[in-house]
Structures are given as C-alpha cells and as structure tokens.
N, C-alpha and C. Protein backbone atom coordinates (compact mmCIF):
# COMPACT_ATOMS: atom_id res chain seq x y z
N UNK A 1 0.84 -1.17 0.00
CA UNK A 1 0.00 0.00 0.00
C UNK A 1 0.89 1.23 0.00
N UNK A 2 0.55 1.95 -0.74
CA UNK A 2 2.21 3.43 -1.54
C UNK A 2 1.55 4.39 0.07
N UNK A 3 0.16 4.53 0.04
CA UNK A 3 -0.45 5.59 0.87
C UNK A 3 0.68 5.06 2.58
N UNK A 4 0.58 4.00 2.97
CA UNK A 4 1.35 4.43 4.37
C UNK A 4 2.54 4.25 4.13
N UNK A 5 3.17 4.14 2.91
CA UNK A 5 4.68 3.87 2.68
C UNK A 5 5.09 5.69 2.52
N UNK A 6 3.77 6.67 2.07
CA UNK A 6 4.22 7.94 2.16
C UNK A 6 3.94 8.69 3.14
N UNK A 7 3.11 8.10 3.90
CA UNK A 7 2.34 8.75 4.96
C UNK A 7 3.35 9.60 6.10
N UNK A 8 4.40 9.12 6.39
CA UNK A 8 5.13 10.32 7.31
C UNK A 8 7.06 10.41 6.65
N UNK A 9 6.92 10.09 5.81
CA UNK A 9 7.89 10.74 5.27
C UNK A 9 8.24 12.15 4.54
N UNK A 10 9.19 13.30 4.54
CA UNK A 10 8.64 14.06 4.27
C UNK A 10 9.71 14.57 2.70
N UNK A 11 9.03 15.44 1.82
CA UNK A 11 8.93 15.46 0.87
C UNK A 11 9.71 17.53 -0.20
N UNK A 12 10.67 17.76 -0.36
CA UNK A 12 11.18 19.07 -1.16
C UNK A 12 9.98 19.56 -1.67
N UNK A 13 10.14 20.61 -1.40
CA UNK A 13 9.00 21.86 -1.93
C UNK A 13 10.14 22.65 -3.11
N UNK A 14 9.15 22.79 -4.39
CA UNK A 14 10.12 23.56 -5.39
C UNK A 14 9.97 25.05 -4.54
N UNK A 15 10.64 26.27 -5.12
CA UNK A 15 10.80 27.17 -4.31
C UNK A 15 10.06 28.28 -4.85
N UNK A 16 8.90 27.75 -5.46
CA UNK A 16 7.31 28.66 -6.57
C UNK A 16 6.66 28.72 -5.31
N UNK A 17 6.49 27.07 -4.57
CA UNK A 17 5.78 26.82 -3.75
C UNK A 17 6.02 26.84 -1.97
N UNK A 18 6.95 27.03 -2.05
CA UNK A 18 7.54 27.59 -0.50
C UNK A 18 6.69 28.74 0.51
N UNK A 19 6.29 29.52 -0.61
CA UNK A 19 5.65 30.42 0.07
C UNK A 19 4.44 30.25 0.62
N UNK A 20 3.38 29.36 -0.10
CA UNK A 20 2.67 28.30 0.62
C UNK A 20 2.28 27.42 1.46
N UNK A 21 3.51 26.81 1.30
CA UNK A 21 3.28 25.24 1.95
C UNK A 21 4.75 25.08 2.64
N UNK A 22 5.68 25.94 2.75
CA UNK A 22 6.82 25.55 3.47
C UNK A 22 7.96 24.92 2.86
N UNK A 23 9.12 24.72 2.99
CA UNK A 23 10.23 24.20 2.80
C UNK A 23 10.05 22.68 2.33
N UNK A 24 9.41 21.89 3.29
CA UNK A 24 8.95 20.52 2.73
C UNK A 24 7.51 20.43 3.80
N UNK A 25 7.49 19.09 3.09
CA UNK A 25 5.84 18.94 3.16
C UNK A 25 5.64 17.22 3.09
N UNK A 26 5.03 16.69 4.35
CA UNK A 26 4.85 15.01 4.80
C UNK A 26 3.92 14.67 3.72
N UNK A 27 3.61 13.58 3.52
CA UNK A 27 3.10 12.64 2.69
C UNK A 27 1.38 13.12 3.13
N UNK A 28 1.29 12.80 4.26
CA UNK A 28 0.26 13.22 5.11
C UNK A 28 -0.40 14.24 4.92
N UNK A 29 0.27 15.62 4.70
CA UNK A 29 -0.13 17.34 4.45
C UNK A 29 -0.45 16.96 3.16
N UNK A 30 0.69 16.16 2.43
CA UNK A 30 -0.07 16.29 0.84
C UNK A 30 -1.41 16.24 0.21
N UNK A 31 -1.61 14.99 1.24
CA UNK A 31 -3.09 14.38 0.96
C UNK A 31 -4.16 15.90 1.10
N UNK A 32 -3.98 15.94 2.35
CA UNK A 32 -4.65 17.26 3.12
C UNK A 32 -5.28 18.23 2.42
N UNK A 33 -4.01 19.39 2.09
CA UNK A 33 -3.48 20.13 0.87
C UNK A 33 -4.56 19.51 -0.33
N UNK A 34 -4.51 18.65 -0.97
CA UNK A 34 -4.96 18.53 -2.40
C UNK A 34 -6.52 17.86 -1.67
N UNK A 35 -6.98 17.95 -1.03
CA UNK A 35 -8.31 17.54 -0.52
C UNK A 35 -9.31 18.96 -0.27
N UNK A 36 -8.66 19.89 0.06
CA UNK A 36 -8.80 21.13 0.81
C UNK A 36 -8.71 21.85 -0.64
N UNK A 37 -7.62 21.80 -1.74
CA UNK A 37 -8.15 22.54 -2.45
C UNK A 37 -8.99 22.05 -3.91
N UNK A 38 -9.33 20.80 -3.72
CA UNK A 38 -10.17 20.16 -4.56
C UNK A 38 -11.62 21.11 -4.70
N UNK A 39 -11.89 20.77 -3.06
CA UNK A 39 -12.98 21.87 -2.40
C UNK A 39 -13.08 22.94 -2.50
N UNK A 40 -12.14 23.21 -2.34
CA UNK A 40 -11.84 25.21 -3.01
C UNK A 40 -12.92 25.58 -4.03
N UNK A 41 -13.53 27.12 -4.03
CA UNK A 41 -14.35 27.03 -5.51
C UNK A 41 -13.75 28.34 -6.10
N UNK A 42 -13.27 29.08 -5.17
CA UNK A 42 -12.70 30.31 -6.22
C UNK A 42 -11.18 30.12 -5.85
N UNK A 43 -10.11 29.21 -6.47
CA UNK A 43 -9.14 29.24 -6.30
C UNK A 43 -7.91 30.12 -7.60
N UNK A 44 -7.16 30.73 -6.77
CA UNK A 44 -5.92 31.45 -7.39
C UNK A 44 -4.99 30.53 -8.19
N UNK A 45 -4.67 31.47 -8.93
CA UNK A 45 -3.83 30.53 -10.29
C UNK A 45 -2.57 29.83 -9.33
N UNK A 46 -1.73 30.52 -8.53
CA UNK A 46 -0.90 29.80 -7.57
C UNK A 46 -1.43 28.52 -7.19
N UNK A 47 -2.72 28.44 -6.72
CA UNK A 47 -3.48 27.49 -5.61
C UNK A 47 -3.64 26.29 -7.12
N UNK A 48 -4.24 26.88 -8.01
CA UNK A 48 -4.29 25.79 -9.01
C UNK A 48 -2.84 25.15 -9.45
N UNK A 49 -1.80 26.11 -9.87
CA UNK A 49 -0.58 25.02 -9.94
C UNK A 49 -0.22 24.49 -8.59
N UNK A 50 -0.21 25.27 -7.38
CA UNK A 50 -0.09 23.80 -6.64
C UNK A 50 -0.70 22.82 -6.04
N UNK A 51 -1.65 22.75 -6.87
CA UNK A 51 -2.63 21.32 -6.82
C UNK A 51 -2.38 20.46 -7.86
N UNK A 52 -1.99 20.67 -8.82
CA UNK A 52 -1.83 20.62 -10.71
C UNK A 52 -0.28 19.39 -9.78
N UNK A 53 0.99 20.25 -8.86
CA UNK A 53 1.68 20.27 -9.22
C UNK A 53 1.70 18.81 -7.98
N UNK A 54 0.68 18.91 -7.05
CA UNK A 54 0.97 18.00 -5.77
C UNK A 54 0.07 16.77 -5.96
N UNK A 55 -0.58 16.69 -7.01
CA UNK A 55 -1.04 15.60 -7.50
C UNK A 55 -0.66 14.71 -8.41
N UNK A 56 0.49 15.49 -9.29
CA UNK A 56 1.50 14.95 -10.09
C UNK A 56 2.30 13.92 -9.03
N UNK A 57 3.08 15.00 -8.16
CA UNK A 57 4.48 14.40 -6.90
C UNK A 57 3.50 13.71 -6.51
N UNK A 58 2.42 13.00 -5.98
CA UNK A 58 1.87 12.47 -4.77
C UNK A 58 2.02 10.78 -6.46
N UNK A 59 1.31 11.59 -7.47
CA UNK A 59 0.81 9.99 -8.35
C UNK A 59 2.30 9.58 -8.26
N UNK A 60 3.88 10.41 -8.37
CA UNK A 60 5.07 9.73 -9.15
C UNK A 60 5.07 9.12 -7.75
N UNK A 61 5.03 9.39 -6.57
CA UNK A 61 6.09 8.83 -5.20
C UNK A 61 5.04 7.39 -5.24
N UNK A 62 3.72 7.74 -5.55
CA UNK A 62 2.99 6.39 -5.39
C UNK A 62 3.50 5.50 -6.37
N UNK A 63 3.58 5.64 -7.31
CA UNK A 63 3.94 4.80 -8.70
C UNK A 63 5.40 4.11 -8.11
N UNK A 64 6.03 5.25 -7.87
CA UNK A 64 7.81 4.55 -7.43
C UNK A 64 7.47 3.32 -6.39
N UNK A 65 6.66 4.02 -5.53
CA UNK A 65 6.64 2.65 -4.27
C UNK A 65 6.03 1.67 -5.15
N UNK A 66 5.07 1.32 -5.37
CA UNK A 66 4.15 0.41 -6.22
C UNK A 66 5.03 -0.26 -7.00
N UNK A 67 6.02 0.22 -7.93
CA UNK A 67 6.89 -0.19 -8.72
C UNK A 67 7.70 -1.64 -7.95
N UNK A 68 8.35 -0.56 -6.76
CA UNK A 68 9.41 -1.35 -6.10
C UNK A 68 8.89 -2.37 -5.44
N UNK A 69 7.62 -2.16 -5.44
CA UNK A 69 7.01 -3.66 -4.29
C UNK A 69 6.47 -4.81 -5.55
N UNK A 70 5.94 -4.13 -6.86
CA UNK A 70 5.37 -5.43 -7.67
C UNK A 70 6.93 -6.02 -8.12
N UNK A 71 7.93 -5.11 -8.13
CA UNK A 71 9.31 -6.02 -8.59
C UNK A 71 9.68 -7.24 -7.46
N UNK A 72 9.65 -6.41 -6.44
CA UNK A 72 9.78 -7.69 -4.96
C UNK A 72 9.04 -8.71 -5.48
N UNK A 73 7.66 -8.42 -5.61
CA UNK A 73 6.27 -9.64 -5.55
C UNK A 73 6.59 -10.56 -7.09
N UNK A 74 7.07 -9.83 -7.92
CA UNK A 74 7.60 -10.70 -9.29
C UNK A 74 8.99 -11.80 -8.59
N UNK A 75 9.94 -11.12 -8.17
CA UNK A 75 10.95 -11.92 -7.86
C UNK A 75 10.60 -12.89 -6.75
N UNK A 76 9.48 -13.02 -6.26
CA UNK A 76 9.26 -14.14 -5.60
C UNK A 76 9.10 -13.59 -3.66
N UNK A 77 8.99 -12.36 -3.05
CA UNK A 77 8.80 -12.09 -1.97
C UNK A 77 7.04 -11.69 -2.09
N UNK A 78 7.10 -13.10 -1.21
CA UNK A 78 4.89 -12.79 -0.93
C UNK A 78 4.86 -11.41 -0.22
N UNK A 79 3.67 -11.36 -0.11
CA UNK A 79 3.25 -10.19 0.65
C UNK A 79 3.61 -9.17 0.93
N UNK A 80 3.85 -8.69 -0.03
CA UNK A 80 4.53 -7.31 -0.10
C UNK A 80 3.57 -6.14 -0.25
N UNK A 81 2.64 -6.64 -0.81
CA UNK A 81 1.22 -5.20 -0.94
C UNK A 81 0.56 -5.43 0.48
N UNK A 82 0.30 -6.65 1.10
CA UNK A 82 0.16 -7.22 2.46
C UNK A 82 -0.16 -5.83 3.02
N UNK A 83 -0.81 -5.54 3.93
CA UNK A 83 -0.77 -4.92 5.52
C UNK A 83 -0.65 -5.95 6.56
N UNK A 84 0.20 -5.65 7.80
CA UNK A 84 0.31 -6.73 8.54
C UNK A 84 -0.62 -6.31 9.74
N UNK A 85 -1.26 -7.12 10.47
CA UNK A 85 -2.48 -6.98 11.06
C UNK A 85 -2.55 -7.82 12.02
N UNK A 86 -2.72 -7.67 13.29
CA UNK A 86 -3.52 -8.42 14.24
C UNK A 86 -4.92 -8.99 14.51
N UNK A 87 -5.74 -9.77 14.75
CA UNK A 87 -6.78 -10.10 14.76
C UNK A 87 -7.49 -9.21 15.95
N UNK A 88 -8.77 -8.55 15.52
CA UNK A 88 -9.92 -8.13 16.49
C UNK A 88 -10.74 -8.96 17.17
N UNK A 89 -10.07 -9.83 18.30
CA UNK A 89 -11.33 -10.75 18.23
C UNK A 89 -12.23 -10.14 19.12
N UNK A 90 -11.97 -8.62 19.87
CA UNK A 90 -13.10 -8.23 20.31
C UNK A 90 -14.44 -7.61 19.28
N UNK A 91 -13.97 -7.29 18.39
CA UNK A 91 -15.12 -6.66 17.47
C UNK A 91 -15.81 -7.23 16.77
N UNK A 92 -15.29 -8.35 16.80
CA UNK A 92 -15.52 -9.79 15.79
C UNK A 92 -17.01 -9.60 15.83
N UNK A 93 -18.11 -9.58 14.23
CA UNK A 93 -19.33 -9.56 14.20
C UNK A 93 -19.30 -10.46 13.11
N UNK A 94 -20.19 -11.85 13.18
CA UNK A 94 -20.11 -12.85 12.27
C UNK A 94 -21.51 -12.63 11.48
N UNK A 95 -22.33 -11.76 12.29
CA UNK A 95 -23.30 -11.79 11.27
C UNK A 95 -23.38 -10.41 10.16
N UNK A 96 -22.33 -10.09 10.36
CA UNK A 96 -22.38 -8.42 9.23
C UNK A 96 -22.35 -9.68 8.05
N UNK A 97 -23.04 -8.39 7.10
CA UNK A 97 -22.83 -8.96 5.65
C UNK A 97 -21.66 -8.23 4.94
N UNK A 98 -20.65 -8.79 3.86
CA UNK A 98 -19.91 -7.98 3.50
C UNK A 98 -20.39 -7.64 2.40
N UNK A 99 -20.76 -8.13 1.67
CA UNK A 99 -21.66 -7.40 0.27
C UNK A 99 -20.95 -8.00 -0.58
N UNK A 100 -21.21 -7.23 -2.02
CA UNK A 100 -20.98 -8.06 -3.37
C UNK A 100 -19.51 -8.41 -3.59
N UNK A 101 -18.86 -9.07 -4.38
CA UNK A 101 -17.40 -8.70 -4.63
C UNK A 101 -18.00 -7.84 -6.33
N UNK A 102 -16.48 -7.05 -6.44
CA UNK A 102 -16.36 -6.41 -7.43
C UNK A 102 -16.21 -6.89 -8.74
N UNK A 103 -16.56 -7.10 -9.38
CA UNK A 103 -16.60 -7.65 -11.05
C UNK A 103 -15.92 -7.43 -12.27
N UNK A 104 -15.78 -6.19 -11.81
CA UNK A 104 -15.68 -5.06 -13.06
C UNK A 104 -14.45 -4.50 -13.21
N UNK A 105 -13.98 -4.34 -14.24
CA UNK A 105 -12.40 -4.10 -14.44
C UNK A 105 -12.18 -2.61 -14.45
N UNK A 106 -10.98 -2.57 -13.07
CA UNK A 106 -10.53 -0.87 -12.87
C UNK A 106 -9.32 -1.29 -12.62
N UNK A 107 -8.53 -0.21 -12.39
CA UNK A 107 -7.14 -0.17 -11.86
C UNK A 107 -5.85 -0.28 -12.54
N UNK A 108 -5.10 0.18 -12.17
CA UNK A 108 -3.70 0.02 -13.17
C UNK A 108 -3.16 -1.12 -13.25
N UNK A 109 -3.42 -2.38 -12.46
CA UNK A 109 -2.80 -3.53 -12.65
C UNK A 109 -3.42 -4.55 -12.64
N UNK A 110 -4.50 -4.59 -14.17
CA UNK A 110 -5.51 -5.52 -14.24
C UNK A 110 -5.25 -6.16 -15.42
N UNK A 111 -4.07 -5.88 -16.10
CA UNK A 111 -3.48 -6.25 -17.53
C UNK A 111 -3.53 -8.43 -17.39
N UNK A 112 -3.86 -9.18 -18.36
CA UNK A 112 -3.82 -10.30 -18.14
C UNK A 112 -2.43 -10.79 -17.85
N UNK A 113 -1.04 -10.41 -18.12
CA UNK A 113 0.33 -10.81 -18.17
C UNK A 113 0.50 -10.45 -16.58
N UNK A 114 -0.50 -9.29 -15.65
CA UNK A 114 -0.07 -9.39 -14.06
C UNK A 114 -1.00 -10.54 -13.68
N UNK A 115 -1.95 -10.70 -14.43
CA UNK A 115 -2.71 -11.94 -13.83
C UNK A 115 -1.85 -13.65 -13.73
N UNK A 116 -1.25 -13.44 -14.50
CA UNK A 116 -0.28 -15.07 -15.01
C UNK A 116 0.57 -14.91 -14.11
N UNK A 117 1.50 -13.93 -13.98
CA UNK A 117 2.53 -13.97 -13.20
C UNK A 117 2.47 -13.85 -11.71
N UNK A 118 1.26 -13.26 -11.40
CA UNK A 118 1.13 -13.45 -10.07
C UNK A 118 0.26 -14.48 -9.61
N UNK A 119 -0.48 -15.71 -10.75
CA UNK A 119 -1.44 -16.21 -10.62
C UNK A 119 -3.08 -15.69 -9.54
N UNK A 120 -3.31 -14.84 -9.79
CA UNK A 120 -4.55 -14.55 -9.55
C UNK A 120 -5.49 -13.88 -10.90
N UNK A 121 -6.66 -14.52 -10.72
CA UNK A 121 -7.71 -14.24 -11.77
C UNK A 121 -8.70 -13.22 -10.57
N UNK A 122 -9.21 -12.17 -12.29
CA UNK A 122 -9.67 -11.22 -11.86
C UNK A 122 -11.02 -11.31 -13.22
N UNK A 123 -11.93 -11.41 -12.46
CA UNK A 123 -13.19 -11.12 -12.80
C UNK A 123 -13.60 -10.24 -14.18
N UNK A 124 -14.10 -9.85 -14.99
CA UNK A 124 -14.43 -8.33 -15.69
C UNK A 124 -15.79 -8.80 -16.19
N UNK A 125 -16.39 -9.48 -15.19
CA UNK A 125 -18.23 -9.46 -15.82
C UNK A 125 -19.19 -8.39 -15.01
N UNK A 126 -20.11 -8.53 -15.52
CA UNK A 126 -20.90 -7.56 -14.99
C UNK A 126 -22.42 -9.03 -14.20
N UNK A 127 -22.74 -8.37 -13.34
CA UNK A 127 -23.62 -9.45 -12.65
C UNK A 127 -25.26 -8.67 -14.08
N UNK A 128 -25.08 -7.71 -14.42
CA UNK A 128 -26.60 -7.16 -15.14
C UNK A 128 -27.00 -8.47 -16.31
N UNK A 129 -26.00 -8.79 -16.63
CA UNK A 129 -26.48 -10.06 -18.07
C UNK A 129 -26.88 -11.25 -16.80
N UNK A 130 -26.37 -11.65 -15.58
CA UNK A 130 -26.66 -12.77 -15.12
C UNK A 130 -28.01 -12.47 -14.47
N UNK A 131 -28.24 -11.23 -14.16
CA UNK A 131 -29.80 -11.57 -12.67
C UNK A 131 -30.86 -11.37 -14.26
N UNK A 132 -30.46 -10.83 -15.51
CA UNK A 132 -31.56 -10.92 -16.55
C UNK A 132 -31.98 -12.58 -16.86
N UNK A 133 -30.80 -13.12 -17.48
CA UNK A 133 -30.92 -14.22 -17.27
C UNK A 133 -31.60 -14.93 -16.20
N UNK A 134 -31.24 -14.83 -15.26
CA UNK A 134 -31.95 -15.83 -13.99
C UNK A 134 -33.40 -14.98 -14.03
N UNK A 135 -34.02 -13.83 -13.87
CA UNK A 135 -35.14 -13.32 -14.17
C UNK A 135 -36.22 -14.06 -15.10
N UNK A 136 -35.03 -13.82 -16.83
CA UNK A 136 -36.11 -15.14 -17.69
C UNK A 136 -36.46 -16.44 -17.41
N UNK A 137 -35.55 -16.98 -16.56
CA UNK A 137 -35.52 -18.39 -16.21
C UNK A 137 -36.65 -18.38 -15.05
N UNK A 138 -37.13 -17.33 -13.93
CA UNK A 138 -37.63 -18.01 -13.26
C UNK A 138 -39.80 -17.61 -14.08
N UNK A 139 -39.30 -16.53 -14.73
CA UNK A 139 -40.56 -15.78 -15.08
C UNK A 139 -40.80 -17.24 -16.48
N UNK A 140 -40.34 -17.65 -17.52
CA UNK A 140 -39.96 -19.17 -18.36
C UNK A 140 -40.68 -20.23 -17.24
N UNK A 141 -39.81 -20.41 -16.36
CA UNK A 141 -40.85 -21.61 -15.49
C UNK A 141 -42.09 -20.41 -14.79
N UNK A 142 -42.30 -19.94 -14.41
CA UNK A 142 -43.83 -19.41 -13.99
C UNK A 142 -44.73 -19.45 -14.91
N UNK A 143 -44.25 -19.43 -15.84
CA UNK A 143 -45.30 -19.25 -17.32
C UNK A 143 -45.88 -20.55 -17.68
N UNK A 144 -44.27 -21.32 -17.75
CA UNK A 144 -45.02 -22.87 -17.45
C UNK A 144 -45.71 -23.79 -16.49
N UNK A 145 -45.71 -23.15 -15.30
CA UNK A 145 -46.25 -23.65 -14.25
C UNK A 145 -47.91 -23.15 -14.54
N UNK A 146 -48.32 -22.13 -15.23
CA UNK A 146 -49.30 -21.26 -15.14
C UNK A 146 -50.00 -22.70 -16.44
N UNK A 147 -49.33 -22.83 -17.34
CA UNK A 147 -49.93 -23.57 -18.67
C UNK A 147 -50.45 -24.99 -17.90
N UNK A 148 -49.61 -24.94 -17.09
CA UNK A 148 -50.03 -26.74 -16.50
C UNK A 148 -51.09 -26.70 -15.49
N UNK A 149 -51.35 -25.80 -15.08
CA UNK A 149 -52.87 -25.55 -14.43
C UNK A 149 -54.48 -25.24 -15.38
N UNK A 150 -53.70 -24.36 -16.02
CA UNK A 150 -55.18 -24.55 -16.76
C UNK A 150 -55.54 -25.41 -18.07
C-alpha cells in the first residue's frame, strides 16, 4: 500500500511553492493540501498550480513505491502489498454482511500478463447479463407452471 509507505515521510517543496506550503511537506499534508483545495471554488492561479503540481508528486512517489514492491512480488517475496495486522477478536461480528465482490475491471494492474505472473484471476463481468438471465428463467418456469394448471 504506496499511501502508508508515504504517509510520514517528508517530501522538497520547489521554491514557486515555499511560500505556501513551506520548505517541505509530509506525505500526510499532501493528501490534506490537495483535498482542501479540490474543495476550493474560487481558487488562485498559484493554488491551481499547486494542486496541478501536488497531485502529479503524490501519483510519481505512489507509482515509485508500487513499482518497487510489484518487482519484490515478481521476484518471488509474498506479501509485499500485504498490511500486517492483528486479529480483532473483540469486534468480531459474524453476522455483518460484507456485500458483493467487485466484477468489473478498474485499476492500473488488471493487464492479463499481471494476472499469469502473479497467478490470480480477476473477474471483468458484470452481474446485469446474469440476474436478466436468472429473471427469464424463473418468469420461463412461472409461465409454465401457469400452462399446467389450466
């Protein structure tokens, strides 16, 4: 995960943007910063390049980490995208539902050649052609159940 691999490390400010945001600036503020002026509605041409400019640095530092961990996970070190985690067994609720899994193809690393090499298969259907289907099928037998009565 790139987000806590940047999360408190901290990061050169070009010197356009110093006057802003300071000398350097944590992984953490970045987020902040480009959240705050997403929201913004009358923002200054300054405020727009440095949003332009901290969403660029935030995608490259993510990309670099991401990089360096799918090279690990190619050369053969598991769990490297991993979070490492302790078990809750106080919160533990067995009857939540977790809901659907996702189907549908997003993301930068959904190419079939990461699927082979890391052996995991990834989905890209949509459930809308299957509940139509199962729809005709059950409304098909109702129709026939209806013919065999009268």
């Amino acid at each position: 995960m790139p987000n806590l691999d940047i999360h408190n490390k901290k990061f050169p400010v070009p010197k356009k943007f110093k006057k802003l945001i300071g000398n350097e600036i944590s992984g953490n503020n970045m987020t902040t910063i480009m959240s705050r002026l997403r929201k913004k509605e009358n923002k200054s041409k300054e405020e727009e390049e440095l949003l332009e400019y901290l969403e660029k640095e935030y995608e490259n530092i993510a990309d670099s980490i991401d990089n360096k961990k799918r090279i690990q996970m190619n050369l053969g070190r598991e769990n490297t995208f991993k979070k490492t985690h302790t078990k809750d067994r106080k919160n533990k609720n067995v009857d939540k539902i977790g809901g659907m899994a996702k189907l549908t193809s997003s993301g930068k690393h959904t190419k079939t050649s990461n699927q082979l090499a890391n052996n995991i298969v990834q989905y890209y259907e949509s459930f809308d052609k299957e509940i139509k289907d199962m729809i005709y099928l059950i409304e098909y037998m109702d129709n026939n159940d209806k013919k065999k009565i009268l």
